[in-house]
PDB file of N, CA and C in Angstrom:
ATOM      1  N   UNK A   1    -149.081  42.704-157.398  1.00  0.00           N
ATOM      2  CA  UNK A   1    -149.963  41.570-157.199  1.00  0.00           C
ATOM      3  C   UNK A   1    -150.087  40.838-158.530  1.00  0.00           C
ATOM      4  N   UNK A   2    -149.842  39.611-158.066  1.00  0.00           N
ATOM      5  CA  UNK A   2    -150.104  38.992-159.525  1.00  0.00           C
ATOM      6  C   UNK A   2    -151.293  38.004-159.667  1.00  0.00           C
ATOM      7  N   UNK A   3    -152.082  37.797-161.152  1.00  0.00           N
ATOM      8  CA  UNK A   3    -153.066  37.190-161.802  1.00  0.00           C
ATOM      9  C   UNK A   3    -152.673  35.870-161.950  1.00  0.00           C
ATOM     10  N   UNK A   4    -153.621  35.125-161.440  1.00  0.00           N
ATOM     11  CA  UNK A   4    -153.716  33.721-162.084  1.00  0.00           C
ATOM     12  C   UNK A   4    -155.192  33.684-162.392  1.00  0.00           C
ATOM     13  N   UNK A   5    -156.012  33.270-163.749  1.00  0.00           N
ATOM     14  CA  UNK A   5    -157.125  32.740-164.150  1.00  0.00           C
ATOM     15  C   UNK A   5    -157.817  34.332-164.046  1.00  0.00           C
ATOM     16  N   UNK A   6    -157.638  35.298-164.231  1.00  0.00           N
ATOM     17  CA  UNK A   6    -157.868  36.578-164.232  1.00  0.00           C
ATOM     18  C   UNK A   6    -158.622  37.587-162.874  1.00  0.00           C
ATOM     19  N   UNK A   7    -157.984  36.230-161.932  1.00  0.00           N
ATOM     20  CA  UNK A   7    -158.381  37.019-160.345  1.00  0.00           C
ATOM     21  C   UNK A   7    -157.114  37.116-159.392  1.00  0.00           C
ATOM     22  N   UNK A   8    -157.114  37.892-158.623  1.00  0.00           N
ATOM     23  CA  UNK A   8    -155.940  38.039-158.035  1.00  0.00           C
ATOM     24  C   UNK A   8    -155.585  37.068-156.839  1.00  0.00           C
ATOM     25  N   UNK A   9    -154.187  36.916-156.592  1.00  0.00           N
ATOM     26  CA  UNK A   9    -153.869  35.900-156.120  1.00  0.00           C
ATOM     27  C   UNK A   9    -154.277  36.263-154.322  1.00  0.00           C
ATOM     28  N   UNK A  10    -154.870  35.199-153.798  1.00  0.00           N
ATOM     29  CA  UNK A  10    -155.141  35.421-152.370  1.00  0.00           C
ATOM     30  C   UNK A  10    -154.092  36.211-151.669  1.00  0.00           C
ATOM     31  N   UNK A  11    -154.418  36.528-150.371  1.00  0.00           N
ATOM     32  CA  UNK A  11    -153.939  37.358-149.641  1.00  0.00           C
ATOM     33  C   UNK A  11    -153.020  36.279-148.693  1.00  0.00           C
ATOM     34  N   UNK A  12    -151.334  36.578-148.336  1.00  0.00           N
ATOM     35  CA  UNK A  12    -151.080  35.399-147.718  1.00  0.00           C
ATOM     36  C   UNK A  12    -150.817  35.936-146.248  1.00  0.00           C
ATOM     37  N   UNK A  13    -151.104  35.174-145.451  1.00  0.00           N
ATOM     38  CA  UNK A  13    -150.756  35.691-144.112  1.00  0.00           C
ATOM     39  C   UNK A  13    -149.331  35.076-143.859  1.00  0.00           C
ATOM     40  N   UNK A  14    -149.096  34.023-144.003  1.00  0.00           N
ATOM     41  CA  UNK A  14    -147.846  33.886-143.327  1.00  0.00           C
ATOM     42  C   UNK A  14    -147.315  32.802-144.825  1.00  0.00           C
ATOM     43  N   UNK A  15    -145.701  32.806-144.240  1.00  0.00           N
ATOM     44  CA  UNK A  15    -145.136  31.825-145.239  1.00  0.00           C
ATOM     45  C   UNK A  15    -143.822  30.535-144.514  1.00  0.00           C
ATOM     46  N   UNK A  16    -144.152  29.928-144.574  1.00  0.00           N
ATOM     47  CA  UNK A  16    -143.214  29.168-143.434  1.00  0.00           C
ATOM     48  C   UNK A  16    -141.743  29.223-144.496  1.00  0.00           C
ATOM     49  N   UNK A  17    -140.789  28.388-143.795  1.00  0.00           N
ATOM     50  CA  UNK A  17    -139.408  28.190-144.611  1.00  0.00           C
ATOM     51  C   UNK A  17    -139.319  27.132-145.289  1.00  0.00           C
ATOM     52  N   UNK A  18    -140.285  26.136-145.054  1.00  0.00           N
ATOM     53  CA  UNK A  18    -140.416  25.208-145.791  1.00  0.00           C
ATOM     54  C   UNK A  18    -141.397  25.089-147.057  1.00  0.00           C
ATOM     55  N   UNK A  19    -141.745  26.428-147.259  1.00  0.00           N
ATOM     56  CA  UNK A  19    -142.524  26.857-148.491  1.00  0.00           C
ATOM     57  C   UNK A  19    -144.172  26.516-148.054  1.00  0.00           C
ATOM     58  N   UNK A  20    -144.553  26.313-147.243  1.00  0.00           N
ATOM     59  CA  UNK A  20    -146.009  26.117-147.105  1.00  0.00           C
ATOM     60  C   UNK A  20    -146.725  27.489-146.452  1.00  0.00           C
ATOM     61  N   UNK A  21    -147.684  27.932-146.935  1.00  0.00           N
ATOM     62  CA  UNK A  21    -148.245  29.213-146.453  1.00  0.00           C
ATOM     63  C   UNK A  21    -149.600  29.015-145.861  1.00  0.00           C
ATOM     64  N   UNK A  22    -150.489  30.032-145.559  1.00  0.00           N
ATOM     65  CA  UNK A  22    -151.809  30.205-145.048  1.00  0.00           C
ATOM     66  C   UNK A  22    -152.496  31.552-145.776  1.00  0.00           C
ATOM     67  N   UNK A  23    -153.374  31.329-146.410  1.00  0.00           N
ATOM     68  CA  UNK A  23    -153.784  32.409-146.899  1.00  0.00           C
ATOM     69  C   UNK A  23    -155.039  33.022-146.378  1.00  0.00           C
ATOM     70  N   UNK A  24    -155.887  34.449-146.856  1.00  0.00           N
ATOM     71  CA  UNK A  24    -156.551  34.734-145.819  1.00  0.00           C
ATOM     72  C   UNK A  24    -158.214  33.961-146.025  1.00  0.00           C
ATOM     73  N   UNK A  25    -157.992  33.532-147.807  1.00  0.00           N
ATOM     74  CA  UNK A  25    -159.559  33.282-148.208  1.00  0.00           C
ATOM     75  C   UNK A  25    -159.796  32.096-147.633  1.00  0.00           C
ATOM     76  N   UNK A  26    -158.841  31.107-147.656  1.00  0.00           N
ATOM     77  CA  UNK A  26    -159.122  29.837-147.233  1.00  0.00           C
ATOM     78  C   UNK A  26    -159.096  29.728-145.676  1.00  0.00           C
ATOM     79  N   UNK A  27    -158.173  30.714-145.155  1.00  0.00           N
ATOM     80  CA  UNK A  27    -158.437  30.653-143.795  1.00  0.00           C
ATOM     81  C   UNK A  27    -159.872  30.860-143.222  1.00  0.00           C
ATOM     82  N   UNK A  28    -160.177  31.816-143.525  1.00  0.00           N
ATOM     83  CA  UNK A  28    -162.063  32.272-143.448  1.00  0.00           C
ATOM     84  C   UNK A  28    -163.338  31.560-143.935  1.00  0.00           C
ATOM     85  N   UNK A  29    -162.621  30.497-145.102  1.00  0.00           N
ATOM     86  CA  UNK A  29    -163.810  29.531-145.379  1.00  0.00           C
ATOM     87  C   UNK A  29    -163.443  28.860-144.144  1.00  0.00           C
ATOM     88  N   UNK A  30    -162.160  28.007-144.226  1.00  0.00           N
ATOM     89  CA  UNK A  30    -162.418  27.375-143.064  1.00  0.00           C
ATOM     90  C   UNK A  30    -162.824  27.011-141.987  1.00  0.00           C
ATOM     91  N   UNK A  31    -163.013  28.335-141.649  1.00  0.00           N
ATOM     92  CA  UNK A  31    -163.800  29.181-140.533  1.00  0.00           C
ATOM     93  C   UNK A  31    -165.348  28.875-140.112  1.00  0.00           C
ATOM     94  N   UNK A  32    -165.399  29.535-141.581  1.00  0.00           N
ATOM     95  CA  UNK A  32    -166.656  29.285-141.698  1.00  0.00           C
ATOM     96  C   UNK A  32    -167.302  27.999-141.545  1.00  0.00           C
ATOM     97  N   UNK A  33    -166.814  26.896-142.363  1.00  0.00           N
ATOM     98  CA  UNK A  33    -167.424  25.897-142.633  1.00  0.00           C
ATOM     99  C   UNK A  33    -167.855  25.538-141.246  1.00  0.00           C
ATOM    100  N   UNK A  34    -166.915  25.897-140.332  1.00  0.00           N
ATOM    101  CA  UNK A  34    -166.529  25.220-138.604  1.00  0.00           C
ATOM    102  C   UNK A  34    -167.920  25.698-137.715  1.00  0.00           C
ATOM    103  N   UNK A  35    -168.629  26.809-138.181  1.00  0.00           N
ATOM    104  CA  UNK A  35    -169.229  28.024-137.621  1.00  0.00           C
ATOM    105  C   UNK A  35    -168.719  28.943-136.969  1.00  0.00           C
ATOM    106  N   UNK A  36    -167.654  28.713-136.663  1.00  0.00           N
ATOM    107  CA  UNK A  36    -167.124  29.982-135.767  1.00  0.00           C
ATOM    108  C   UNK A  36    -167.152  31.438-136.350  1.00  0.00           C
ATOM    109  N   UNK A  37    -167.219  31.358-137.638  1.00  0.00           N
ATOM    110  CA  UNK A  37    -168.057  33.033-138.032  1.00  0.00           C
ATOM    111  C   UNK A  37    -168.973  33.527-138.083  1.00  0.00           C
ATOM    112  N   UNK A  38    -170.113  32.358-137.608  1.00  0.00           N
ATOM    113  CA  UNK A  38    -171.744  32.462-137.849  1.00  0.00           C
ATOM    114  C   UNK A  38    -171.960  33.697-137.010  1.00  0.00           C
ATOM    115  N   UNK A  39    -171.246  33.588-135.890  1.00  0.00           N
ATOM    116  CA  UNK A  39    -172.135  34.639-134.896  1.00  0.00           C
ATOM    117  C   UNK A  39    -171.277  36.068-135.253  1.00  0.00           C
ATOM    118  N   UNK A  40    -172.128  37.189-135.441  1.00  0.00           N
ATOM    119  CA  UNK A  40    -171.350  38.336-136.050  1.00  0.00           C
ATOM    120  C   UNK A  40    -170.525  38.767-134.722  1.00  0.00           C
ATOM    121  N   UNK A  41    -169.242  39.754-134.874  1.00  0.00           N
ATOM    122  CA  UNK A  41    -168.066  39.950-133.803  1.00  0.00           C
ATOM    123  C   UNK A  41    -168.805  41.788-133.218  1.00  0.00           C
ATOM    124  N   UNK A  42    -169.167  41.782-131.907  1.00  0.00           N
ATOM    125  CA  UNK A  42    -169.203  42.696-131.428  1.00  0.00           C
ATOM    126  C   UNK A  42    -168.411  43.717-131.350  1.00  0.00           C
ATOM    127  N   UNK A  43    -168.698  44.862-131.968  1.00  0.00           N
ATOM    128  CA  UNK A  43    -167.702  45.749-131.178  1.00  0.00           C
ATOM    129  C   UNK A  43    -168.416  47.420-130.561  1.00  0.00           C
ATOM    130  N   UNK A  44    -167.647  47.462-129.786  1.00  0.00           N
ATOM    131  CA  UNK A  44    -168.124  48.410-128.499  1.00  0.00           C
ATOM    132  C   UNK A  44    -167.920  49.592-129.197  1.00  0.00           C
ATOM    133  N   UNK A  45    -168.502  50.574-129.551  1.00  0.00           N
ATOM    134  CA  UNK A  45    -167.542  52.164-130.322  1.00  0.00           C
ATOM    135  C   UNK A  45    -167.262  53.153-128.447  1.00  0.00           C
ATOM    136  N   UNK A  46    -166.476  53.579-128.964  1.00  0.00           N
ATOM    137  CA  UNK A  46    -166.279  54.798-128.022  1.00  0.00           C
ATOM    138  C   UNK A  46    -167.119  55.359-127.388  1.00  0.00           C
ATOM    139  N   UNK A  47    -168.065  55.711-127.877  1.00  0.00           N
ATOM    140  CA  UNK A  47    -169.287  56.479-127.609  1.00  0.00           C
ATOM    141  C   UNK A  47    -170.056  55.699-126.201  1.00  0.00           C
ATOM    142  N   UNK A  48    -170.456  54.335-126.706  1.00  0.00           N
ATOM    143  CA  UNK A  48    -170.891  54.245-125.553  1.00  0.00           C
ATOM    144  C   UNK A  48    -170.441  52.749-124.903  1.00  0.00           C
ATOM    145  N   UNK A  49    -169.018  53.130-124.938  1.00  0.00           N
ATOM    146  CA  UNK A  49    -168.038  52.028-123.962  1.00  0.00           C
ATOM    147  C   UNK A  49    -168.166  52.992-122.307  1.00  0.00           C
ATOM    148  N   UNK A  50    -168.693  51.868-121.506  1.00  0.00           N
ATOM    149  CA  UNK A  50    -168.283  52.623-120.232  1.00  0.00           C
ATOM    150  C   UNK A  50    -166.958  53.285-119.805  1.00  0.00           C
ATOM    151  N   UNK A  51    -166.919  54.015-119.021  1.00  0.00           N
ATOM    152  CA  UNK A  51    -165.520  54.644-118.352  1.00  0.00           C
ATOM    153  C   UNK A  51    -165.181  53.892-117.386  1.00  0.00           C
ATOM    154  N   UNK A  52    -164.215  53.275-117.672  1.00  0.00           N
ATOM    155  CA  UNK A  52    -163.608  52.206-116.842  1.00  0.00           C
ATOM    156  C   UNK A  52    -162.267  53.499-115.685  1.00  0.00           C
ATOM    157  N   UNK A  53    -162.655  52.853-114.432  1.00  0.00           N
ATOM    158  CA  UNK A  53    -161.724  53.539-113.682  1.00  0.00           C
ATOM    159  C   UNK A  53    -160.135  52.333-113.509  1.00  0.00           C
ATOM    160  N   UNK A  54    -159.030  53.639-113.103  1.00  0.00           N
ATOM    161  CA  UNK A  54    -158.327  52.435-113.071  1.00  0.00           C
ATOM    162  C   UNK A  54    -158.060  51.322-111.820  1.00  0.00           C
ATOM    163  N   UNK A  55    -158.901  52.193-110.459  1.00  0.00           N
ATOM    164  CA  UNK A  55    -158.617  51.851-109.493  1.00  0.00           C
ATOM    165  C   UNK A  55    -159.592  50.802-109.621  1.00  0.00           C
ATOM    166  N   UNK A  56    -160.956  50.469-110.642  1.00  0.00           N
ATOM    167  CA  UNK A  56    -161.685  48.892-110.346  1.00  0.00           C
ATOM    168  C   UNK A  56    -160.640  48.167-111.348  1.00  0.00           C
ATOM    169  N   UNK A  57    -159.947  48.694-112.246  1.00  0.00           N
ATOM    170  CA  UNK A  57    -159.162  47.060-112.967  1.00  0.00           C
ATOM    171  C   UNK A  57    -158.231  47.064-111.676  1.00  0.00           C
ATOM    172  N   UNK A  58    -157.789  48.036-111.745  1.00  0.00           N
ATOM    173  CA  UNK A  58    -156.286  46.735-110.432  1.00  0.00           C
ATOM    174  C   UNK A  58    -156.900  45.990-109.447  1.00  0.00           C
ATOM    175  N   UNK A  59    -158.157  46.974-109.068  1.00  0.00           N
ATOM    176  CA  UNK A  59    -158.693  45.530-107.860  1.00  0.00           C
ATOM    177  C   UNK A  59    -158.798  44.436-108.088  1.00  0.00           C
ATOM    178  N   UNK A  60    -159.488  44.651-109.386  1.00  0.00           N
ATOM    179  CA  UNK A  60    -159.993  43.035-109.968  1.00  0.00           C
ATOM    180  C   UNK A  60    -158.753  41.888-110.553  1.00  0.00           C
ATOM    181  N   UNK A  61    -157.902  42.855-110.737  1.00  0.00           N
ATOM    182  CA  UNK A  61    -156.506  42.320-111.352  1.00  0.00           C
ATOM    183  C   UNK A  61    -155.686  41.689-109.728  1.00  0.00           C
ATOM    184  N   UNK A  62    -155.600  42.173-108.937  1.00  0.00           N
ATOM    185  CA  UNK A  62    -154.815  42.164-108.061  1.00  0.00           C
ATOM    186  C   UNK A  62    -155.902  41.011-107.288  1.00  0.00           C
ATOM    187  N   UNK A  63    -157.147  41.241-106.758  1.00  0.00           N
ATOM    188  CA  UNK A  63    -157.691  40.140-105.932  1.00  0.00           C
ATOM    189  C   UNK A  63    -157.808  38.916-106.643  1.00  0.00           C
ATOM    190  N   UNK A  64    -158.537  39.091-108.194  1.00  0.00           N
ATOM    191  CA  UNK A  64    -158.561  37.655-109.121  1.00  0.00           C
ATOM    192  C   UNK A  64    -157.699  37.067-109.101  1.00  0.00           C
ATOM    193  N   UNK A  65    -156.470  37.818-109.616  1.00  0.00           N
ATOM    194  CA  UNK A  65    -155.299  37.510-110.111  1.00  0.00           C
ATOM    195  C   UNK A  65    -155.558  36.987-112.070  1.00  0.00           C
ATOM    196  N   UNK A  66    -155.824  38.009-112.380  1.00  0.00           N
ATOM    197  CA  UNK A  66    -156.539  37.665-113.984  1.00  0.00           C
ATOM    198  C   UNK A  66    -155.372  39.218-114.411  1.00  0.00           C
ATOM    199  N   UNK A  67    -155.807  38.675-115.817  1.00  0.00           N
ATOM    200  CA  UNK A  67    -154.808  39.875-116.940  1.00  0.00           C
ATOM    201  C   UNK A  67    -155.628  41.187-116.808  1.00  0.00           C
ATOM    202  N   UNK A  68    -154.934  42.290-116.998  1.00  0.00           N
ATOM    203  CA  UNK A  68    -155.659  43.583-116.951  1.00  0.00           C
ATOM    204  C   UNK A  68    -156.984  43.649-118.595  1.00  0.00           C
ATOM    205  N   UNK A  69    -156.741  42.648-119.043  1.00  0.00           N
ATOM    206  CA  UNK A  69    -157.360  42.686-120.480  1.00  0.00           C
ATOM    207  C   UNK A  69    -158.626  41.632-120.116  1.00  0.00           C
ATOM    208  N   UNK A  70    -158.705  41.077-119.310  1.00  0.00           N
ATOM    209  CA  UNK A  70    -159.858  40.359-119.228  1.00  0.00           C
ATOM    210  C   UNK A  70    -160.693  40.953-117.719  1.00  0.00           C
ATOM    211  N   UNK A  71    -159.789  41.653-116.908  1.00  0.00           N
ATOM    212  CA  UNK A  71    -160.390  42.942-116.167  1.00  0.00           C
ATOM    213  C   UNK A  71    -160.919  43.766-116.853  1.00  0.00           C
ATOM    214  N   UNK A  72    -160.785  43.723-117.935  1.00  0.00           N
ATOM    215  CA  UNK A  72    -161.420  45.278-118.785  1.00  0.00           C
ATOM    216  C   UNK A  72    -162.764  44.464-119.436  1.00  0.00           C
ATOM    217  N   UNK A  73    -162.111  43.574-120.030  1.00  0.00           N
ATOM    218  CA  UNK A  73    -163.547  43.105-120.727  1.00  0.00           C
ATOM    219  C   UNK A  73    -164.494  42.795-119.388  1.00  0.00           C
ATOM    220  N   UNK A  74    -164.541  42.220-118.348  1.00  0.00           N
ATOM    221  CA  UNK A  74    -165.841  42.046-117.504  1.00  0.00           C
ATOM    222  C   UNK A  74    -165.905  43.377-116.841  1.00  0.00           C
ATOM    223  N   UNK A  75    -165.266  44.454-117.316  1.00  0.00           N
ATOM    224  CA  UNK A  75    -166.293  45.709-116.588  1.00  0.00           C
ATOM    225  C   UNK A  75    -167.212  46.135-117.778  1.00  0.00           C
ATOM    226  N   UNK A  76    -166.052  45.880-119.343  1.00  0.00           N
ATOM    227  CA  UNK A  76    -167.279  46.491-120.395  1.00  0.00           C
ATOM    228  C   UNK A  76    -168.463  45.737-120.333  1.00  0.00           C
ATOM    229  N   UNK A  77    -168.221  44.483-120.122  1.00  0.00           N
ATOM    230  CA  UNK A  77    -169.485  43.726-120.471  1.00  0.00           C
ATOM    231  C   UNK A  77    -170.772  44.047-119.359  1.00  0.00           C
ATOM    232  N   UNK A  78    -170.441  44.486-118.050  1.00  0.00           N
ATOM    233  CA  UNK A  78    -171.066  44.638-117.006  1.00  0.00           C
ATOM    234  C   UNK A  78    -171.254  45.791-116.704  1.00  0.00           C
ATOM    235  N   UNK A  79    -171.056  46.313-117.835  1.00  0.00           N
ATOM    236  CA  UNK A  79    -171.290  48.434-117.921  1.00  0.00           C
ATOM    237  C   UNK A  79    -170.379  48.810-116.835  1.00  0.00           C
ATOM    238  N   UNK A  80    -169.675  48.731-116.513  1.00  0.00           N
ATOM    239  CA  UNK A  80    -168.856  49.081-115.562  1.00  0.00           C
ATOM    240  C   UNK A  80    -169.297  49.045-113.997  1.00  0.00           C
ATOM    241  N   UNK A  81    -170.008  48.289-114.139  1.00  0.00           N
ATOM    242  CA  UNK A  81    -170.365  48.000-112.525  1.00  0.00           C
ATOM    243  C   UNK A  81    -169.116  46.812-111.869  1.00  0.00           C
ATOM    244  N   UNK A  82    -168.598  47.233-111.422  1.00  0.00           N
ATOM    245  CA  UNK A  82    -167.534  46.418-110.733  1.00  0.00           C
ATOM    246  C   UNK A  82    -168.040  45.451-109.906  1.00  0.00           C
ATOM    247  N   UNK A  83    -169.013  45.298-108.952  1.00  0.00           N
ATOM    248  CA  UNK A  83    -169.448  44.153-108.017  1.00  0.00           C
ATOM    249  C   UNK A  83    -170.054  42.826-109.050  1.00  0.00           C
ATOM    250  N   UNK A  84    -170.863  43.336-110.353  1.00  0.00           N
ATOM    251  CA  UNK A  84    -171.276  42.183-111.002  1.00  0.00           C
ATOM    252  C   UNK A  84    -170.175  41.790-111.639  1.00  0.00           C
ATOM    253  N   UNK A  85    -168.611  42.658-112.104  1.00  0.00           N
ATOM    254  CA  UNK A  85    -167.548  42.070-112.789  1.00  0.00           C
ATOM    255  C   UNK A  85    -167.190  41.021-112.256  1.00  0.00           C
ATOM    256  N   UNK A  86    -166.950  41.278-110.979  1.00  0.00           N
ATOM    257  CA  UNK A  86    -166.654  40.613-109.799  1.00  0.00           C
ATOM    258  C   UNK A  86    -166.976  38.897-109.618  1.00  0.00           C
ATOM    259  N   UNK A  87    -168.622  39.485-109.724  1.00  0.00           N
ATOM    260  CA  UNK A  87    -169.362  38.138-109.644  1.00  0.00           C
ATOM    261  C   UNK A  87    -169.336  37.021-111.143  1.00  0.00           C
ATOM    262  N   UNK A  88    -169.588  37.830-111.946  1.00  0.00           N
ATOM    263  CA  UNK A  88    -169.431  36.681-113.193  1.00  0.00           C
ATOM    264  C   UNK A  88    -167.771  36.380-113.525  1.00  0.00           C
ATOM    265  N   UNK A  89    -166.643  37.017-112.929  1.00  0.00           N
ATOM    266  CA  UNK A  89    -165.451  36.226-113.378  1.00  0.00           C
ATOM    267  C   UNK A  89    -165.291  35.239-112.048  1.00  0.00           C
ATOM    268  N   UNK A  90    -165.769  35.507-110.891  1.00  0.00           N
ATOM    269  CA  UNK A  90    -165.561  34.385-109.504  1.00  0.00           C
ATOM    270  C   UNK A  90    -166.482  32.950-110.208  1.00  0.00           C
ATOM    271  N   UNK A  91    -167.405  33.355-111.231  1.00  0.00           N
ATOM    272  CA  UNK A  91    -168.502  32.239-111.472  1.00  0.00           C
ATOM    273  C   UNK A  91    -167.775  31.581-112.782  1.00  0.00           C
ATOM    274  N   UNK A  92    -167.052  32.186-113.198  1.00  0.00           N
ATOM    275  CA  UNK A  92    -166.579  31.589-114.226  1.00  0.00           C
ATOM    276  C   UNK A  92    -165.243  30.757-114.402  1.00  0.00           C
TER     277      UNK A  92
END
């Protein structure tokens, strides 16, 4: 890693071929400035993520017709009650 002005040089995420990059500090102010970081990012631990069965995602996958990944998120969000999953992705 190398020093410029005696701090280390940002973190780059990507680098195109035409020499222009994205780095991670400026990406995150950016962010910020926008608010989209204001609200802190949830996350579910193991412990007390419901037990999702697999036979309510395919239902919900197969009657919605939605991704198995957004079947999963409206059972976590709905503690795994499948009839309210149901109801807030038909409402949405």
């Amino acid at each position: 890693m190398s020093r410029s002005n005696g701090r280390p040089e940002p973190e780059v995420i990507i680098e195109f071929a035409d020499g222009m990059s994205y780095n991670k500090i400026k990406l995150e102010e950016a962010y910020r400035t926008g608010g989209i970081l204001e609200k802190p990012i949830k996350h579910v631990s193991k412990e007390t993520r419901p037990v999702l069965k697999k036979d309510d995602i395919d239902l919900i996958v197969h009657e919605l017709d939605v991704s198995r990944a957004q079947a999963e998120k409206a059972l976590i969000e709905n503690a795994g009650n499948i009839k309210r999953a149901l109801e807030k992705l038909i409402q949405a």
